[in-house]
PDB file of N, CA and C in Angstrom:
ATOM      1  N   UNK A   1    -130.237 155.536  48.776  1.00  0.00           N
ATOM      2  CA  UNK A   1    -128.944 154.902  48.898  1.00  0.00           C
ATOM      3  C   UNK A   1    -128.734 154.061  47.639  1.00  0.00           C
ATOM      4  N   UNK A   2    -127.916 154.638  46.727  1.00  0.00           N
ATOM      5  CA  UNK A   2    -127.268 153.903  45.385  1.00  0.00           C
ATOM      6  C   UNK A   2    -126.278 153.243  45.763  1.00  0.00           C
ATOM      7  N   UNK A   3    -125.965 152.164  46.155  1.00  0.00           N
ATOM      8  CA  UNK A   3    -124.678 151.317  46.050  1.00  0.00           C
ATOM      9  C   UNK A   3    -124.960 149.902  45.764  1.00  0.00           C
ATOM     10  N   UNK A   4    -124.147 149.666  44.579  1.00  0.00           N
ATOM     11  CA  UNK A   4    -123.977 147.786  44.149  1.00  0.00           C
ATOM     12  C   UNK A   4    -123.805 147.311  45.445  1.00  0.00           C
ATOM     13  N   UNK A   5    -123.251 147.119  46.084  1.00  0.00           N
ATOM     14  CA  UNK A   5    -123.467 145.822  47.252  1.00  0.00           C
ATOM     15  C   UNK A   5    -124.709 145.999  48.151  1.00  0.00           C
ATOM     16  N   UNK A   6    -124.926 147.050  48.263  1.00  0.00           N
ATOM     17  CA  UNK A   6    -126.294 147.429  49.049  1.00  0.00           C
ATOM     18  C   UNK A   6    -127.403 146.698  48.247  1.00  0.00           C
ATOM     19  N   UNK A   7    -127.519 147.416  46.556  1.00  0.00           N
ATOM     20  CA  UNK A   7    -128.734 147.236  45.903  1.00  0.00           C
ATOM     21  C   UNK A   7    -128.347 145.344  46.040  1.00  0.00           C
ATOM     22  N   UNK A   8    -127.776 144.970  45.785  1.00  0.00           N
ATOM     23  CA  UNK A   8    -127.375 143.162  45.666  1.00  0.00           C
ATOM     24  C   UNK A   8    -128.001 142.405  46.800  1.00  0.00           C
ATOM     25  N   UNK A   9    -127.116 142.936  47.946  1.00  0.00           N
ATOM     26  CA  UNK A   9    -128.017 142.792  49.706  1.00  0.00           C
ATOM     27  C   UNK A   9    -129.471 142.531  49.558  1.00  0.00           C
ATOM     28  N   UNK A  10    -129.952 143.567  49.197  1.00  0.00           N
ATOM     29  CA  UNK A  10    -131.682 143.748  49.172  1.00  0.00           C
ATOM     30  C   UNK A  10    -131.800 142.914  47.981  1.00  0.00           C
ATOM     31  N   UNK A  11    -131.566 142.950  47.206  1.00  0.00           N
ATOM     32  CA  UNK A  11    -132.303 142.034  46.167  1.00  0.00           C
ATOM     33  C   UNK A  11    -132.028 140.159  46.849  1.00  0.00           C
ATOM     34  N   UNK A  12    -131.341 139.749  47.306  1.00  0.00           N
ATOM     35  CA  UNK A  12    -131.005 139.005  48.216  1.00  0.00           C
ATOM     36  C   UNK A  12    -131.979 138.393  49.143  1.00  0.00           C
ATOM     37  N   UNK A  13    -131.951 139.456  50.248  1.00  0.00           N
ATOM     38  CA  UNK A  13    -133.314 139.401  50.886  1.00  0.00           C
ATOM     39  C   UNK A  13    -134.628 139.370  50.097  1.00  0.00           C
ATOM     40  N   UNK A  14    -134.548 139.897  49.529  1.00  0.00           N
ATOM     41  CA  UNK A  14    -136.231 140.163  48.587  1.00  0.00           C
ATOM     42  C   UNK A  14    -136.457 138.405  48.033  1.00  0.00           C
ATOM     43  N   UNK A  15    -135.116 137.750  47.498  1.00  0.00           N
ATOM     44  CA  UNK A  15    -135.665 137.046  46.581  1.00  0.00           C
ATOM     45  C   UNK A  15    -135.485 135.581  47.693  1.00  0.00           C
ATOM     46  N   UNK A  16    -135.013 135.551  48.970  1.00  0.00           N
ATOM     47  CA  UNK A  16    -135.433 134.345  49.523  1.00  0.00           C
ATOM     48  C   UNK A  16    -136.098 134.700  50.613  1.00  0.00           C
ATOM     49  N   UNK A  17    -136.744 135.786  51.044  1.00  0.00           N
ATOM     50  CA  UNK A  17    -137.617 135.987  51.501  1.00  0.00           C
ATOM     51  C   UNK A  17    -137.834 136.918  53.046  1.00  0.00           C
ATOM     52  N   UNK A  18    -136.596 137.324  53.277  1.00  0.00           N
ATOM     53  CA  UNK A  18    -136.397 138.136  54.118  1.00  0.00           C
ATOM     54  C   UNK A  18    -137.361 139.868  54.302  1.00  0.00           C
ATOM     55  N   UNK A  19    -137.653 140.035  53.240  1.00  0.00           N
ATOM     56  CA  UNK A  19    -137.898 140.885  52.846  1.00  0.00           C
ATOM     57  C   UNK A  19    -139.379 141.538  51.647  1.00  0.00           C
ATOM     58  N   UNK A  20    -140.337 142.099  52.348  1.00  0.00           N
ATOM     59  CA  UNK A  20    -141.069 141.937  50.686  1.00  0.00           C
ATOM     60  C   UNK A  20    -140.662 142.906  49.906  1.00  0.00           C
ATOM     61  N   UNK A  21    -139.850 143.847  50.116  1.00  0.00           N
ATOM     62  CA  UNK A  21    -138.962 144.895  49.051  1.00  0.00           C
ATOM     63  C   UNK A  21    -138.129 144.364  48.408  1.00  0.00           C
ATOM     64  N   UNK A  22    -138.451 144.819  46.952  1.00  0.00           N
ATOM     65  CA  UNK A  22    -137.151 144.430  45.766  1.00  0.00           C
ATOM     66  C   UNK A  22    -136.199 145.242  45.514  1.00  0.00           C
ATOM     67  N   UNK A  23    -136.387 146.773  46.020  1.00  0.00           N
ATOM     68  CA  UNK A  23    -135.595 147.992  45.895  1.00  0.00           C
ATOM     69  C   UNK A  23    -135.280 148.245  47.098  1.00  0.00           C
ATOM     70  N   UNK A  24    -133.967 149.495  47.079  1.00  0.00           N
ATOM     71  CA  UNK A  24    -133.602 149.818  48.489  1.00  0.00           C
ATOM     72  C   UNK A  24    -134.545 150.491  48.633  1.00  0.00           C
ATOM     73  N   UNK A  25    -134.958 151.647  47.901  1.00  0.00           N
ATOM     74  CA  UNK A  25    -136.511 153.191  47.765  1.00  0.00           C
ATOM     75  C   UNK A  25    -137.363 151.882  48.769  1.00  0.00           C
ATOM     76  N   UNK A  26    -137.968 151.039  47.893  1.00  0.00           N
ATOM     77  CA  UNK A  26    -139.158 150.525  48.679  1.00  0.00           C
ATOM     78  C   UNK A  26    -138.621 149.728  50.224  1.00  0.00           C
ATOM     79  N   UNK A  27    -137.598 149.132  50.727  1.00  0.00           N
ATOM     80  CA  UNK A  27    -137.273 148.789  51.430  1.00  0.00           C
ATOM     81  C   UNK A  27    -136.524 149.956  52.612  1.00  0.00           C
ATOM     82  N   UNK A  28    -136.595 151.066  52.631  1.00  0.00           N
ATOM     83  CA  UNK A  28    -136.418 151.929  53.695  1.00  0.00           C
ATOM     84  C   UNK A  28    -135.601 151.299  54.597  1.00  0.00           C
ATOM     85  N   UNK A  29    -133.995 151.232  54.561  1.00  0.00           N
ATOM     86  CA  UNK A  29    -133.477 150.840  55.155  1.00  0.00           C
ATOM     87  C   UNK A  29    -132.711 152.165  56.627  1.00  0.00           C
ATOM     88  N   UNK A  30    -133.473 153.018  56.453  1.00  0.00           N
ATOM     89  CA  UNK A  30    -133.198 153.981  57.767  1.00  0.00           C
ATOM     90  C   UNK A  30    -134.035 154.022  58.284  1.00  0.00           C
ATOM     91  N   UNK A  31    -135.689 153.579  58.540  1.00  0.00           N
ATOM     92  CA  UNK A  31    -137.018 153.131  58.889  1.00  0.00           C
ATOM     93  C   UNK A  31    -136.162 152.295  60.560  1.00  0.00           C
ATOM     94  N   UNK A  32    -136.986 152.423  61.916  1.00  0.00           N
ATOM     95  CA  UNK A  32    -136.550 151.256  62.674  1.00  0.00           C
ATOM     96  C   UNK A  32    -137.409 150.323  62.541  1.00  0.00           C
ATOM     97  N   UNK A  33    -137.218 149.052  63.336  1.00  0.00           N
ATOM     98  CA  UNK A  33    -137.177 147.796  62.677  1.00  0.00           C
ATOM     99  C   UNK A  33    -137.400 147.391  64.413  1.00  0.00           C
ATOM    100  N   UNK A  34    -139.128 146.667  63.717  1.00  0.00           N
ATOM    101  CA  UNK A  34    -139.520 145.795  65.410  1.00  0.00           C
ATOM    102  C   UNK A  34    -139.293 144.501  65.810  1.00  0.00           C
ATOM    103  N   UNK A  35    -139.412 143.922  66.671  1.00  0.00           N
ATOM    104  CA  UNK A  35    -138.946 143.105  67.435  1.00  0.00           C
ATOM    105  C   UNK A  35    -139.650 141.648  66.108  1.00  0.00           C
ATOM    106  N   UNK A  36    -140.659 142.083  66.129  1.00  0.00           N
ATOM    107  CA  UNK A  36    -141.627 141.272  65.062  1.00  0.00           C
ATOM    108  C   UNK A  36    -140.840 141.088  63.912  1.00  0.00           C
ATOM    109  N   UNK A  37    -140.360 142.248  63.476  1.00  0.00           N
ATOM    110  CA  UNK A  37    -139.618 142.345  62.023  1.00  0.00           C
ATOM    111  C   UNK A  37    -138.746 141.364  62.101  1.00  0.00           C
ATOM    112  N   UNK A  38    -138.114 142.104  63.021  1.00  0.00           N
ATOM    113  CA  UNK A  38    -136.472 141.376  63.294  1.00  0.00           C
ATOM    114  C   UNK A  38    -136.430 139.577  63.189  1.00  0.00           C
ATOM    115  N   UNK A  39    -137.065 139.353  64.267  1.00  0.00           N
ATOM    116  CA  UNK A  39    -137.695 137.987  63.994  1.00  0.00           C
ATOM    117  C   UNK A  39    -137.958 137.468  62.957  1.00  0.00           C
ATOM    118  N   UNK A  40    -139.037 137.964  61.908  1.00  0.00           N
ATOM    119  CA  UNK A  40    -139.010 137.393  60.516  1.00  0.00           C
ATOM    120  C   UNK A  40    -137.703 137.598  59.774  1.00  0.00           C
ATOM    121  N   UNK A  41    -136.990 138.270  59.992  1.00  0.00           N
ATOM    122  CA  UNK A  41    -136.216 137.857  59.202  1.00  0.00           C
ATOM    123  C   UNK A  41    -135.058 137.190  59.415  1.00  0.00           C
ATOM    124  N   UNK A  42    -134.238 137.555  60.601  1.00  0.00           N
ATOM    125  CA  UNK A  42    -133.152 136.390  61.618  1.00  0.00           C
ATOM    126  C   UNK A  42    -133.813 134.714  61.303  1.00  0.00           C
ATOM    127  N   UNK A  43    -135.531 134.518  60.909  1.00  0.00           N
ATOM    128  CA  UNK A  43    -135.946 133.017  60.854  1.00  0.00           C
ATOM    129  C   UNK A  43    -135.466 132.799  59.439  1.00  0.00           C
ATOM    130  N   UNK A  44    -136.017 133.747  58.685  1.00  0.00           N
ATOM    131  CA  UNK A  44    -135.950 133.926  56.770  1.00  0.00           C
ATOM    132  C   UNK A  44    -134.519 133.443  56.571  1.00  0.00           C
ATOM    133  N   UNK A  45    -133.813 133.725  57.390  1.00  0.00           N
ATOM    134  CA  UNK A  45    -132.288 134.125  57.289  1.00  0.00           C
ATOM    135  C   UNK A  45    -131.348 132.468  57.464  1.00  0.00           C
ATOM    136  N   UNK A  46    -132.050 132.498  59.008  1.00  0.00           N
ATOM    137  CA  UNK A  46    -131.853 131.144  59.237  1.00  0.00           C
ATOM    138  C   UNK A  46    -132.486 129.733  58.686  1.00  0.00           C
ATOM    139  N   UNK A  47    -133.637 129.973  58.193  1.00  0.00           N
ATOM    140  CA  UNK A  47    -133.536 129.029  56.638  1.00  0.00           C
ATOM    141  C   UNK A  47    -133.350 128.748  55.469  1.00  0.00           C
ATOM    142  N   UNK A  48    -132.582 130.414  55.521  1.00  0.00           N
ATOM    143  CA  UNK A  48    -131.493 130.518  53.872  1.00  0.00           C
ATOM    144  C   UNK A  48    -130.351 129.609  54.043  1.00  0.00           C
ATOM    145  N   UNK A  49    -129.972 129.951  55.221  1.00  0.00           N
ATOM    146  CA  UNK A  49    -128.723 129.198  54.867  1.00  0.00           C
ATOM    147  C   UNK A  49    -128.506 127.716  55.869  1.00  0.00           C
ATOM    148  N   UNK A  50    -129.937 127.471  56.187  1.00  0.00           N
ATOM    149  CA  UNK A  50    -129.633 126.583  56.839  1.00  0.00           C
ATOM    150  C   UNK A  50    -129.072 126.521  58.757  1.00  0.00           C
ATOM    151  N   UNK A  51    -129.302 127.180  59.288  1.00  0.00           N
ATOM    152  CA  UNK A  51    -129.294 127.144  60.267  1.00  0.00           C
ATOM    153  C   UNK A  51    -130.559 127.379  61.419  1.00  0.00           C
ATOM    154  N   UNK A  52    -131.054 126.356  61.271  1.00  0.00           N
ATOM    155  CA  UNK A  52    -132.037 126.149  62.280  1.00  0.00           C
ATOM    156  C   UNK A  52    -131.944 124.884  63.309  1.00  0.00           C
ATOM    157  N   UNK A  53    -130.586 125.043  63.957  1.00  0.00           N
ATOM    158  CA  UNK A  53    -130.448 123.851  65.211  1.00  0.00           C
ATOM    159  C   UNK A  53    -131.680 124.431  66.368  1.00  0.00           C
ATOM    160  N   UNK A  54    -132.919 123.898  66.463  1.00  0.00           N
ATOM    161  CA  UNK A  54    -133.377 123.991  67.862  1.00  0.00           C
ATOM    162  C   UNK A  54    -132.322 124.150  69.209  1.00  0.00           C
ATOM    163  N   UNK A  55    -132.123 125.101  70.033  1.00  0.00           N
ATOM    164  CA  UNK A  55    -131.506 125.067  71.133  1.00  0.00           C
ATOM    165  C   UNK A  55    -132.099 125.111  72.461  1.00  0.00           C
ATOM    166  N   UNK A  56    -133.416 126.439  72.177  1.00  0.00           N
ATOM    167  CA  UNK A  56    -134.347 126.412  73.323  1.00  0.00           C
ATOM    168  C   UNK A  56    -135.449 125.485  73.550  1.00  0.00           C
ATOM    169  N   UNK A  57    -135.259 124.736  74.827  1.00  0.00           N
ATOM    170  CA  UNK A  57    -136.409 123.760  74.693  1.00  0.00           C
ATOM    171  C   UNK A  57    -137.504 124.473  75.615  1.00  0.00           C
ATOM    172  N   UNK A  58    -137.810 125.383  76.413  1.00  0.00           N
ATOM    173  CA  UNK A  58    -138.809 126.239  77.034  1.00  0.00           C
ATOM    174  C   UNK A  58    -139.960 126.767  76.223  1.00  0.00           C
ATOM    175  N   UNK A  59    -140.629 127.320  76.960  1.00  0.00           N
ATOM    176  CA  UNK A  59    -141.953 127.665  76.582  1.00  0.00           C
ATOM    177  C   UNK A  59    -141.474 128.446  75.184  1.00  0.00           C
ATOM    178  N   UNK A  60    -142.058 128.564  73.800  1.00  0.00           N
ATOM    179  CA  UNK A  60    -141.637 130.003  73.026  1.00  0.00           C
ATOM    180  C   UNK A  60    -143.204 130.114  72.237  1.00  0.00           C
ATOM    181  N   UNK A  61    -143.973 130.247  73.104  1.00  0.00           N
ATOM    182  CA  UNK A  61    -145.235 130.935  73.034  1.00  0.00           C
ATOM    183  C   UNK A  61    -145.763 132.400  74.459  1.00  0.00           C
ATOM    184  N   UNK A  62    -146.059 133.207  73.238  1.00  0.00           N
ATOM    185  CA  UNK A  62    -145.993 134.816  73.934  1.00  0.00           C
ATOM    186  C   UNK A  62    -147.781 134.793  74.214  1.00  0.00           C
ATOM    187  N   UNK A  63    -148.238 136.264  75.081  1.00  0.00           N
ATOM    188  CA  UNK A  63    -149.567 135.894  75.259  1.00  0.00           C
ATOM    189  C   UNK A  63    -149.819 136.995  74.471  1.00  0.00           C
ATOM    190  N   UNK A  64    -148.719 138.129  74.056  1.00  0.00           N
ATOM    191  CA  UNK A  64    -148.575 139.272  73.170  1.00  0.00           C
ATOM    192  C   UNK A  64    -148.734 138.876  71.752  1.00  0.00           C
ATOM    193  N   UNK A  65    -148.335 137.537  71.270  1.00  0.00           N
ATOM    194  CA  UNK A  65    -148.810 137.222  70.025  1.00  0.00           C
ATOM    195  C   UNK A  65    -149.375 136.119  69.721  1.00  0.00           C
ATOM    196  N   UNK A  66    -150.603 136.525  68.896  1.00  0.00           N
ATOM    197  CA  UNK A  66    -151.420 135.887  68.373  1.00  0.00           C
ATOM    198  C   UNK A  66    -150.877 134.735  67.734  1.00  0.00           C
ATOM    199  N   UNK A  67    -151.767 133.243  67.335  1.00  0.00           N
ATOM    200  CA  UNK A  67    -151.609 132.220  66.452  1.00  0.00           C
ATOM    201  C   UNK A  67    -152.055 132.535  65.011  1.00  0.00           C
ATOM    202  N   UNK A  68    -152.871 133.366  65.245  1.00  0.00           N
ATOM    203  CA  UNK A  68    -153.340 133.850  63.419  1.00  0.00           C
ATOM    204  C   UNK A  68    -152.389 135.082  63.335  1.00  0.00           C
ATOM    205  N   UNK A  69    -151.218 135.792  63.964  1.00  0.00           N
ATOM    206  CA  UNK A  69    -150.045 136.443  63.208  1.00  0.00           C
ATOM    207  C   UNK A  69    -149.904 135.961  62.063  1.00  0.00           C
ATOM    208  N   UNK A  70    -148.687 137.268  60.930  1.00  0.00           N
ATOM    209  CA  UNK A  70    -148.338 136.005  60.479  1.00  0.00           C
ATOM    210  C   UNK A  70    -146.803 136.204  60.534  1.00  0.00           C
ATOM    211  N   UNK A  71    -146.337 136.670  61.448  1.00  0.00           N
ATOM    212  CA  UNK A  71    -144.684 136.940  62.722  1.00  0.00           C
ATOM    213  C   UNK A  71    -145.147 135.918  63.447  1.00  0.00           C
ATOM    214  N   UNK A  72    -146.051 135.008  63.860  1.00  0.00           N
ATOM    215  CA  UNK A  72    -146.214 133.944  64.771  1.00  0.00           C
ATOM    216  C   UNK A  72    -145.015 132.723  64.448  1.00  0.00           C
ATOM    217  N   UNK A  73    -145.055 131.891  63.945  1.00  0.00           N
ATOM    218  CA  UNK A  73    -144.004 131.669  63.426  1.00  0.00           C
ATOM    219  C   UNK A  73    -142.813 131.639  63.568  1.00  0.00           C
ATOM    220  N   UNK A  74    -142.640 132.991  62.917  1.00  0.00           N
ATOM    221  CA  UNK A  74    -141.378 133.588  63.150  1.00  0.00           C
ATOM    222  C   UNK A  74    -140.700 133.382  64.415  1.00  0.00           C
ATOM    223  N   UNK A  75    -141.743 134.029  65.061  1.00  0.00           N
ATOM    224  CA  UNK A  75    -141.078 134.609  66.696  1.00  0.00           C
ATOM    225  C   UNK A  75    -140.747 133.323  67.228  1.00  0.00           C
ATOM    226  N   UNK A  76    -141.966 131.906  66.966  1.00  0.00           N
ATOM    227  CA  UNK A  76    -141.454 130.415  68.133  1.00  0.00           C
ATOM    228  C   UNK A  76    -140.253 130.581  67.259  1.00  0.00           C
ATOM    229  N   UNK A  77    -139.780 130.197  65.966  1.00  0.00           N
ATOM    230  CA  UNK A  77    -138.550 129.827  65.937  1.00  0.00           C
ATOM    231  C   UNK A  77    -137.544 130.334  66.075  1.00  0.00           C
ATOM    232  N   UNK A  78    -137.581 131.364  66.390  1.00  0.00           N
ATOM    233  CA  UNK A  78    -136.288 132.326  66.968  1.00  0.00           C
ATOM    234  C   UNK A  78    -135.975 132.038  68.025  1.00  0.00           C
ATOM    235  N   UNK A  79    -137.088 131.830  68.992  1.00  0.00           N
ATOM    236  CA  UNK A  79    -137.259 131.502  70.269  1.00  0.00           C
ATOM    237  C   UNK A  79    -136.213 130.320  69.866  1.00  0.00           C
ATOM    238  N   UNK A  80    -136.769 129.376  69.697  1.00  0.00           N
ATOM    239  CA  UNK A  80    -136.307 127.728  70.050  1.00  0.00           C
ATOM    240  C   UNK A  80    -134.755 127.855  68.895  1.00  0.00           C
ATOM    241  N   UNK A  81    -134.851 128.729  68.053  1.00  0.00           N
ATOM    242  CA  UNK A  81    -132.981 128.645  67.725  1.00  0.00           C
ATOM    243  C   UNK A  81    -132.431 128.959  69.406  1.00  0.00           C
ATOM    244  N   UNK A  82    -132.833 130.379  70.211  1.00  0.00           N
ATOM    245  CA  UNK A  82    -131.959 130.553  71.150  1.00  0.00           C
ATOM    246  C   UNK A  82    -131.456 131.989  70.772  1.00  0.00           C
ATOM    247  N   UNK A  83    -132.376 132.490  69.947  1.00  0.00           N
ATOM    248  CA  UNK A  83    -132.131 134.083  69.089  1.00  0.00           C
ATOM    249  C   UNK A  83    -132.571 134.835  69.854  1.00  0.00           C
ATOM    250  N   UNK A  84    -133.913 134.869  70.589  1.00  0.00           N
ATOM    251  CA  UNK A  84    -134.871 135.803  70.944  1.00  0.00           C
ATOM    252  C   UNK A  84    -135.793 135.263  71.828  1.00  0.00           C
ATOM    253  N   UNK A  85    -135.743 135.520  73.060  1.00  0.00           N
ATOM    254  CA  UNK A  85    -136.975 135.510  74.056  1.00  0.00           C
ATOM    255  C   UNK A  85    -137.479 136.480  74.734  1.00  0.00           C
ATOM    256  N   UNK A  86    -138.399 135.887  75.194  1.00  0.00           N
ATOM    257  CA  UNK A  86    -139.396 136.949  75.697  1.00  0.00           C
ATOM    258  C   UNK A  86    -139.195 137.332  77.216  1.00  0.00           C
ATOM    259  N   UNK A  87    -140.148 138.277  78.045  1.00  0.00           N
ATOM    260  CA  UNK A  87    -140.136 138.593  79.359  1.00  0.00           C
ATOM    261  C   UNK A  87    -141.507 138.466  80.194  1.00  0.00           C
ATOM    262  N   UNK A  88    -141.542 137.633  81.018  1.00  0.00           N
ATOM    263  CA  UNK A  88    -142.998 137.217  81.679  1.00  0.00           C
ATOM    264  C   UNK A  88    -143.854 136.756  80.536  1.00  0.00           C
ATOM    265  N   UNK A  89    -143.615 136.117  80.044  1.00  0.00           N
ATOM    266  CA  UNK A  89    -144.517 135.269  78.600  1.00  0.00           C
ATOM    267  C   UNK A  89    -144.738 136.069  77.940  1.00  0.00           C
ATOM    268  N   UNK A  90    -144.166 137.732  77.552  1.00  0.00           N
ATOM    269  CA  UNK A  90    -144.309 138.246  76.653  1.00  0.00           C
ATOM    270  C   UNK A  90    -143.333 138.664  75.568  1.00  0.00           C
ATOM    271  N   UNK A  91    -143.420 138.880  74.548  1.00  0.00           N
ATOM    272  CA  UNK A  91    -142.521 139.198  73.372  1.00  0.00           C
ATOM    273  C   UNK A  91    -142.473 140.539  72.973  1.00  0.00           C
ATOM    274  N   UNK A  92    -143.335 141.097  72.967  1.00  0.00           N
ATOM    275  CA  UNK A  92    -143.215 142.436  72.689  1.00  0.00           C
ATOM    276  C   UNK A  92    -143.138 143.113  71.477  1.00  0.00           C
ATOM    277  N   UNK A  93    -143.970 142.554  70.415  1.00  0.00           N
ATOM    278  CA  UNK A  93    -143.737 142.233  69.321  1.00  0.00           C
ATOM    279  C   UNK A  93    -143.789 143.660  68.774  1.00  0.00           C
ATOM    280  N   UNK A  94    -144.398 144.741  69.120  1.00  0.00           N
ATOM    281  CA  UNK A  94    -144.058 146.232  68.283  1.00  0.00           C
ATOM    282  C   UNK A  94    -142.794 147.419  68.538  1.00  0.00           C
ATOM    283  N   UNK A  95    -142.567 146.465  69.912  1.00  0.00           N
ATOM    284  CA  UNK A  95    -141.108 147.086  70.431  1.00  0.00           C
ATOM    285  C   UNK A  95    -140.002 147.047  69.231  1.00  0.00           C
ATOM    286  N   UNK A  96    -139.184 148.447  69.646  1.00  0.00           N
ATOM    287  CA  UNK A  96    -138.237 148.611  68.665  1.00  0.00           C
ATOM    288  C   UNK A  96    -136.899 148.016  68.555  1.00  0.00           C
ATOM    289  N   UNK A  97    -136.142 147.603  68.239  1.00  0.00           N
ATOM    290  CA  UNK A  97    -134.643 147.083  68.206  1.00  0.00           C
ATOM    291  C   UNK A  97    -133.596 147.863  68.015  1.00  0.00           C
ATOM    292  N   UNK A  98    -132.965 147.868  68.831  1.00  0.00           N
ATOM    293  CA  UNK A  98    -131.883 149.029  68.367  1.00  0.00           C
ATOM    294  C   UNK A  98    -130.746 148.225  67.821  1.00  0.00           C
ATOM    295  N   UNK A  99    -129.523 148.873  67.466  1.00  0.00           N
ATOM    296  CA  UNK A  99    -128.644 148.107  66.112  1.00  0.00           C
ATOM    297  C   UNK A  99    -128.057 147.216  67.539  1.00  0.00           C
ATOM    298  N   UNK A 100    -127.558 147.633  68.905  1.00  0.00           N
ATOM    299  CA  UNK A 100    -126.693 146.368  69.533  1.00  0.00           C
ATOM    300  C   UNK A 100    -127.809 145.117  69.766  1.00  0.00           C
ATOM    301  N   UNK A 101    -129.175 145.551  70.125  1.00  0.00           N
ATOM    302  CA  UNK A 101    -129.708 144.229  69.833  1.00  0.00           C
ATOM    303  C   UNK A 101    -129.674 143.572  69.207  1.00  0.00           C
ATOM    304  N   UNK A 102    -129.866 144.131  67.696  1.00  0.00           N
ATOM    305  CA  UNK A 102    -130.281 142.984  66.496  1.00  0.00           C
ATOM    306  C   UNK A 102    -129.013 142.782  66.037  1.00  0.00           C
ATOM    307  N   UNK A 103    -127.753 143.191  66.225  1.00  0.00           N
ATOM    308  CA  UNK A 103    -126.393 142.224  66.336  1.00  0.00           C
ATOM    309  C   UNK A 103    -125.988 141.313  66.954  1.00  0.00           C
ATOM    310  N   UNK A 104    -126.473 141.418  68.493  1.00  0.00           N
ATOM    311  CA  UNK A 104    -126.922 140.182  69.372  1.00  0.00           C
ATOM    312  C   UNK A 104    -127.265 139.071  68.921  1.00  0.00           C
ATOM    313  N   UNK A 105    -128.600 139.628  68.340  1.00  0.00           N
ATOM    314  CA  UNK A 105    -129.447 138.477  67.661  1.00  0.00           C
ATOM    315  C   UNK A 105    -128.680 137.729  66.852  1.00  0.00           C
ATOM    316  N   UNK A 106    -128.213 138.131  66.130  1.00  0.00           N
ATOM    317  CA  UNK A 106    -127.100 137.888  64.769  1.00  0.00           C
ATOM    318  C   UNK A 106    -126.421 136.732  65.433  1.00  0.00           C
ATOM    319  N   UNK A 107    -125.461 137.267  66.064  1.00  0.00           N
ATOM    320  CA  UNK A 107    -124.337 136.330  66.910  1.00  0.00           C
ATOM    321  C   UNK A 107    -124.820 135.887  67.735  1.00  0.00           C
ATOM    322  N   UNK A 108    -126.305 135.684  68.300  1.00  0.00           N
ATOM    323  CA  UNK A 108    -126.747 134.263  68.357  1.00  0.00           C
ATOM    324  C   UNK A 108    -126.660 133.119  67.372  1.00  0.00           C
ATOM    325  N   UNK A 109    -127.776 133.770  66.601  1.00  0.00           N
ATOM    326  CA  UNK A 109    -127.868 132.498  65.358  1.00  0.00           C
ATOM    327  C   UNK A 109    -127.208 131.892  65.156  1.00  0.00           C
ATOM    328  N   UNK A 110    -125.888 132.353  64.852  1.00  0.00           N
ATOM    329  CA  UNK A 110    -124.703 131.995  64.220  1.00  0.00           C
ATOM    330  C   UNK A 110    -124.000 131.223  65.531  1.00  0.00           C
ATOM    331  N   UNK A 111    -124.249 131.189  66.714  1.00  0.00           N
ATOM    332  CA  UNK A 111    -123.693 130.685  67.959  1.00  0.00           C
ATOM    333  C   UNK A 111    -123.553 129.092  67.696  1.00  0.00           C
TER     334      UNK A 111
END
């Protein structure tokens, strides 16, 4: 995929941290994208630009992910924005996202 706003996008992500791809080639943007992923980067995202209001005050520790992750992180603060929770204390962290989820997610954050 050759396109200026695309290649711009990714370089974007790459350079505050959404992302460890600097190219679209290396960043496989038709690849799906896990629950884990998603998370790192909706957090990456939300401390680009500044939006990290805590909303969830509940548990946002999974028994599915580890403290030595390194999506650990990620996932509590998604949690406690109010982006992403889990089901029976789990997260599900290799589960896949499909595009109405991770638009969800989106228009959380931004909630």
């Amino acid at each position: 995929m050759d396109h200026p706003e695309f290649n711009e996008a990714v370089r974007w992500m790459y350079d505050v941290g959404l992302t460890n791809y600097s190219t679209p080639a290396t960043y496989l943007p038709f690849q799906t994208l896990t629950r884990e992923q998603a998370a790192k980067m909706l957090d990456k995202f939300a401390l680009a630009t500044s939006l990290t209001t805590i909303r969830n005050t509940s548990s946002c520790t999974f028994s599915d992910v580890a403290q030595n992750s390194e999506f650990f992180s990620h996932i509590r603060n998604v949690c406690q924005y109010g982006v992403v929770n889990g089901t029976n204390g789990k997260f599900n962290p290799q589960q896949t996202v499909t595009k109405a989820e991770f638009i969800a997610m989106v228009i959380r954050l931004f909630e």
